[in-house]
N, C-alpha and C. Protein backbone atom coordinates (compact mmCIF):
# COMPACT_ATOMS: atom_id res chain seq x y z
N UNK A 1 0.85 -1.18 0.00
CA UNK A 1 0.00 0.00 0.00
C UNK A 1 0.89 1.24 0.00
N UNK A 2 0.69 2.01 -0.94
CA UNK A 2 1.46 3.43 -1.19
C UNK A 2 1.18 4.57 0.05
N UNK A 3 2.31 4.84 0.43
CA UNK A 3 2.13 6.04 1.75
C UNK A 3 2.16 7.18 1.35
N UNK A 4 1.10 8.25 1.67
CA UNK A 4 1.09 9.55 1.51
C UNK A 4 3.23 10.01 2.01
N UNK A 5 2.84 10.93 1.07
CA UNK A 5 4.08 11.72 0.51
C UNK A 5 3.64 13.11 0.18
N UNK A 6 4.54 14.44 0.50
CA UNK A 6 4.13 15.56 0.32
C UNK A 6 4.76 15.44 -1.32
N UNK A 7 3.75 16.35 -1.82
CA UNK A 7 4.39 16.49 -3.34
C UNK A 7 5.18 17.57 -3.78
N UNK A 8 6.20 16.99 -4.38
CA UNK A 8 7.21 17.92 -4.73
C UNK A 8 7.22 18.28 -6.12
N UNK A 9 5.73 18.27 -6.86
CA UNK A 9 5.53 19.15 -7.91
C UNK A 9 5.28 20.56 -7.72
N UNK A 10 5.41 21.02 -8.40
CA UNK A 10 4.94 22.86 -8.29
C UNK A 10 3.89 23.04 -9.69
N UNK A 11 3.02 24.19 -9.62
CA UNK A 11 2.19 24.36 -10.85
C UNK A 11 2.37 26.05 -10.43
N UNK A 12 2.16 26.28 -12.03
CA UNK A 12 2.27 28.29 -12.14
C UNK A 12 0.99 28.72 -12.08
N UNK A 13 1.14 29.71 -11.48
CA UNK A 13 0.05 30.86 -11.77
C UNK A 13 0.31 32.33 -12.16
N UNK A 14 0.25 32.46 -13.07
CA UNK A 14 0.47 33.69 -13.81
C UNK A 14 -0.25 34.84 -13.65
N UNK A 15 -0.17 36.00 -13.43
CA UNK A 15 -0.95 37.39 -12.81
C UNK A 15 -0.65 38.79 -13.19
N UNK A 16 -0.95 39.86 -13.40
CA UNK A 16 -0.72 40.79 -13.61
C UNK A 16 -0.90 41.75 -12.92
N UNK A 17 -0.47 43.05 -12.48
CA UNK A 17 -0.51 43.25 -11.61
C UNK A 17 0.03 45.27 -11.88
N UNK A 18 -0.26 46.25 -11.40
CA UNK A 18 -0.02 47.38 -11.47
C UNK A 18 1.42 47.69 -11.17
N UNK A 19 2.56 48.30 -11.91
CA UNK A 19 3.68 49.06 -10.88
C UNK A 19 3.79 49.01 -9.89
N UNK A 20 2.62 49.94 -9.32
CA UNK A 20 2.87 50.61 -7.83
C UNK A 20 2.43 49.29 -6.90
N UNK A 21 1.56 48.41 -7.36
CA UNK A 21 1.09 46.88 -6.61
C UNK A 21 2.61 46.08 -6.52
N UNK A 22 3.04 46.00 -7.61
CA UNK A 22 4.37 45.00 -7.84
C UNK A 22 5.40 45.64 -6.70
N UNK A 23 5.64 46.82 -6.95
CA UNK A 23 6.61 47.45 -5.65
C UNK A 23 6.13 47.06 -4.21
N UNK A 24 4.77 47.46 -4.19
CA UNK A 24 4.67 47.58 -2.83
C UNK A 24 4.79 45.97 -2.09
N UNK A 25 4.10 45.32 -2.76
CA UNK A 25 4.89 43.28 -2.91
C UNK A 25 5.82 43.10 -2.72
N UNK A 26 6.67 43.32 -3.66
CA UNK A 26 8.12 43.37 -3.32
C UNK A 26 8.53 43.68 -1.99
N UNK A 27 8.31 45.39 -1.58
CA UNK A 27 8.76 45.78 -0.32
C UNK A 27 7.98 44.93 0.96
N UNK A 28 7.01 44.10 0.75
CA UNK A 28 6.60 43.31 2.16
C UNK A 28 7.10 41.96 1.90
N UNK A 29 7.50 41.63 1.09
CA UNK A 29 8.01 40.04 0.77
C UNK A 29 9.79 40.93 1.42
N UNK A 30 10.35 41.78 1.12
CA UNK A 30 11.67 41.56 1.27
C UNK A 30 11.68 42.30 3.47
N UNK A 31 10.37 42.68 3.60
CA UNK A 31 10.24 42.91 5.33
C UNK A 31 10.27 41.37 5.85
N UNK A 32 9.20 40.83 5.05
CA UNK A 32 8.94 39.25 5.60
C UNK A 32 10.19 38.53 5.84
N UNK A 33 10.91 38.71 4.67
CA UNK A 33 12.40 37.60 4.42
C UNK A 33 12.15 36.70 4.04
N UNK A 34 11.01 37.28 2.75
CA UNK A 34 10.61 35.85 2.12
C UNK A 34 10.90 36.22 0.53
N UNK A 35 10.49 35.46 -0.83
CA UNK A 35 10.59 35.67 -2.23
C UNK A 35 8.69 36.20 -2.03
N UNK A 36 9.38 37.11 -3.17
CA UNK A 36 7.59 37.27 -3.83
C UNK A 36 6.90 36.25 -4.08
N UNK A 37 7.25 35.83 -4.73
CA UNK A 37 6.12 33.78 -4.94
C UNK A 37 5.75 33.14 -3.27
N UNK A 38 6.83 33.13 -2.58
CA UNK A 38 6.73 32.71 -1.38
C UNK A 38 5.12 33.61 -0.24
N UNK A 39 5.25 35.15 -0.50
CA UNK A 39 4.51 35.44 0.51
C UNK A 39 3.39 35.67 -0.55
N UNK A 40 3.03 35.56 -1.80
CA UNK A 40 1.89 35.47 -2.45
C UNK A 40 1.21 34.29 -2.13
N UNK A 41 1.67 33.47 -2.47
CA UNK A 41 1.15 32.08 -2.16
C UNK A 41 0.93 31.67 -0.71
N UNK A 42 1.87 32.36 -0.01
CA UNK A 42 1.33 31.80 1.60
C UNK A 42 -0.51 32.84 2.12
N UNK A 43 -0.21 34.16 1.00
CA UNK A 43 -1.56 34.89 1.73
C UNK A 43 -2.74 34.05 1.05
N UNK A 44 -2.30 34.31 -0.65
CA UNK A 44 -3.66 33.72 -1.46
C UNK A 44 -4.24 32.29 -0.62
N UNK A 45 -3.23 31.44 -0.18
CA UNK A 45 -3.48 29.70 0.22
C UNK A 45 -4.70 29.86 1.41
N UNK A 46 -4.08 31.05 2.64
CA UNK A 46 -5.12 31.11 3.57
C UNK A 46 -6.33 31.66 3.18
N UNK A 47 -5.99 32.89 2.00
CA UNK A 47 -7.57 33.49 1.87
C UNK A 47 -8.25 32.43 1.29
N UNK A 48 -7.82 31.66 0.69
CA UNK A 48 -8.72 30.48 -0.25
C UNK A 48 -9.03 29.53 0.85
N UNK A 49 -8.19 29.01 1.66
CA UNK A 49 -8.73 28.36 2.93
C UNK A 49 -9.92 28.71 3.38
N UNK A 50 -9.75 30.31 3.35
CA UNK A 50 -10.92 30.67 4.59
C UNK A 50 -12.21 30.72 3.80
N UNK A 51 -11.71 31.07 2.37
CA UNK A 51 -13.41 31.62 1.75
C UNK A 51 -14.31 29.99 1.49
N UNK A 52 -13.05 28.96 1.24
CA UNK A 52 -13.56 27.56 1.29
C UNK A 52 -14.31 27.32 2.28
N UNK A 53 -13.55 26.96 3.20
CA UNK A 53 -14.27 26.82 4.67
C UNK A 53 -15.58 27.75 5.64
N UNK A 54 -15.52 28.99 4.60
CA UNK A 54 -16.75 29.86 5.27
C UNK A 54 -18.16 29.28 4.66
N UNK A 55 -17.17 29.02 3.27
CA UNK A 55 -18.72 28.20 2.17
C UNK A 55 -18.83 26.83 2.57
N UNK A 56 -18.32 26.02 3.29
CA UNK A 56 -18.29 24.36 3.41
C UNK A 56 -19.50 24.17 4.85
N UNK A 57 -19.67 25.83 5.68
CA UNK A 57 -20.21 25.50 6.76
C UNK A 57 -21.55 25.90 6.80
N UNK A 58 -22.75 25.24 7.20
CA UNK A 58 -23.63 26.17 7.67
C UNK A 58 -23.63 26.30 9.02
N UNK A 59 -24.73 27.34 9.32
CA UNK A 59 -25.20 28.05 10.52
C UNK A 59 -26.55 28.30 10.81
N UNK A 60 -26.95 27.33 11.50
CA UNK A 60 -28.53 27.40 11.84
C UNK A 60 -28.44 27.90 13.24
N UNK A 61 -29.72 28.68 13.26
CA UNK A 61 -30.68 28.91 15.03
C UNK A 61 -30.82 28.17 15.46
N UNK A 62 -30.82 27.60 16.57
CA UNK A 62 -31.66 26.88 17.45
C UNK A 62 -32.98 26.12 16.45
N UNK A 63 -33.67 27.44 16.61
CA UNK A 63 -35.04 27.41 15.80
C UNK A 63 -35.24 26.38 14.61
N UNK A 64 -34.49 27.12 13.50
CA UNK A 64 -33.90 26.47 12.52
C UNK A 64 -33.57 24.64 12.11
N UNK A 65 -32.47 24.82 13.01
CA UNK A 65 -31.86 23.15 13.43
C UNK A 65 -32.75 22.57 14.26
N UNK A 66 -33.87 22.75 14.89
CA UNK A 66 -35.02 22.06 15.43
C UNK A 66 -35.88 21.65 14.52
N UNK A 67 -35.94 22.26 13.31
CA UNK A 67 -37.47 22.37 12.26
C UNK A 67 -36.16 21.25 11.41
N UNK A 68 -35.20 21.17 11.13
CA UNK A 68 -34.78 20.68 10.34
C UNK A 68 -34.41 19.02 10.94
N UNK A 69 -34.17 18.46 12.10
CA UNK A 69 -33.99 17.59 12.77
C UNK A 69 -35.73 17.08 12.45
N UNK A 70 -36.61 17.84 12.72
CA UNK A 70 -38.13 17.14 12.84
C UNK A 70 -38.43 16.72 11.36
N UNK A 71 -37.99 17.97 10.36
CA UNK A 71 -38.29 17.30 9.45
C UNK A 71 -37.38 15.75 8.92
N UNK A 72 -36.83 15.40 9.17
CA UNK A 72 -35.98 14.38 8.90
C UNK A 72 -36.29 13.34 9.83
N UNK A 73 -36.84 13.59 10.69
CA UNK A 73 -37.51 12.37 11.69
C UNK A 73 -38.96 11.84 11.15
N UNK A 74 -39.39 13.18 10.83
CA UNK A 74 -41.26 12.84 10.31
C UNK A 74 -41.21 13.49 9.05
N UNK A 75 -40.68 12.76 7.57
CA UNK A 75 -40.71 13.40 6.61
C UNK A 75 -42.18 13.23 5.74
N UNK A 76 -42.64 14.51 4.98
CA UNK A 76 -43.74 14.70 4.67
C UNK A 76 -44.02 13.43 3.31
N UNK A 77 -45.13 13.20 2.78
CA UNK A 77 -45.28 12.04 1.64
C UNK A 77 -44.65 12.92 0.45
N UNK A 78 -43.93 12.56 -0.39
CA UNK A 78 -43.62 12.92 -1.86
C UNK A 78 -44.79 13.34 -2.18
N UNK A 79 -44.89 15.06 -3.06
CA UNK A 79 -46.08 15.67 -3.93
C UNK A 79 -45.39 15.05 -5.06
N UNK A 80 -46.50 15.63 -6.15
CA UNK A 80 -46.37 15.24 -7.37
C UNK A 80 -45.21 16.08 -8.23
N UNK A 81 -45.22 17.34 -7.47
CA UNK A 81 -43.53 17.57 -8.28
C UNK A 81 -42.30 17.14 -8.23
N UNK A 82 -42.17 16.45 -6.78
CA UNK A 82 -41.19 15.65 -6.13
C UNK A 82 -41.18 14.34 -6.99
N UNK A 83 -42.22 13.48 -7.41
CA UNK A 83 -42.25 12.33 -7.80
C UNK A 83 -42.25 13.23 -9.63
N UNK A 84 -42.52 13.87 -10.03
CA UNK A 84 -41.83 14.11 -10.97
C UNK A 84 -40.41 14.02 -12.08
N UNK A 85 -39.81 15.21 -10.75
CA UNK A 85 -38.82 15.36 -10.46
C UNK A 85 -37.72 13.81 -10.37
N UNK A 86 -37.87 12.99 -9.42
CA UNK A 86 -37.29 11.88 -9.04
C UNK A 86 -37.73 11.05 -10.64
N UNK A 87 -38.66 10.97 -11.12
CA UNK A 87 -38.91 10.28 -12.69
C UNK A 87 -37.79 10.93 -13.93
N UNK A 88 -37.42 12.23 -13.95
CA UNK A 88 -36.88 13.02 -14.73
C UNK A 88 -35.21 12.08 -14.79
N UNK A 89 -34.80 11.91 -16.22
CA UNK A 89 -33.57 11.20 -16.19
C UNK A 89 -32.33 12.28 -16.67
């Protein structure tokens, strides 16, 4: 059985970007003590983390997550758009 291994491929992403944007990059990648690729990719990775993970979660009320627990305990009979629907290939 094959063991996870970190991968030591890389893939590009190509961008464009204003003068005054490219400088000011530069000057926080060389505060950091990092390469430009280095502190791009470490910010973009978390913002994409977070906007993933904000969309992966919901958030119910009380209220809410009560009506939704009941319905799933005592679910209503299939209408006819439902049994439609479920016929549709």
């Amino acid at each position: 059985m094959p063991t996870a291994r970190p991968s030591t491929e890389s893939a590009r992403i190509n961008l464009r970007t204003s003068p005054e944007a490219k400088a000011l990059i530069e000057r926080a990648a060389a505060l950091m003590g990092t390469t430009v690729s280095g502190l791009m990719v470490q910010n973009a990775y978390e913002a994409a983390r977070r906007i993933v993970a904000d969309n992966a979660t919901l958030v119910l009320s009380q209220q809410a997550f009560a009506a939704f627990v009941a319905a799933g305990e005592d679910p209503s009979e299939p209408n006819e758009a439902l049994c439609a629907l479920i016929a549709r290939r």
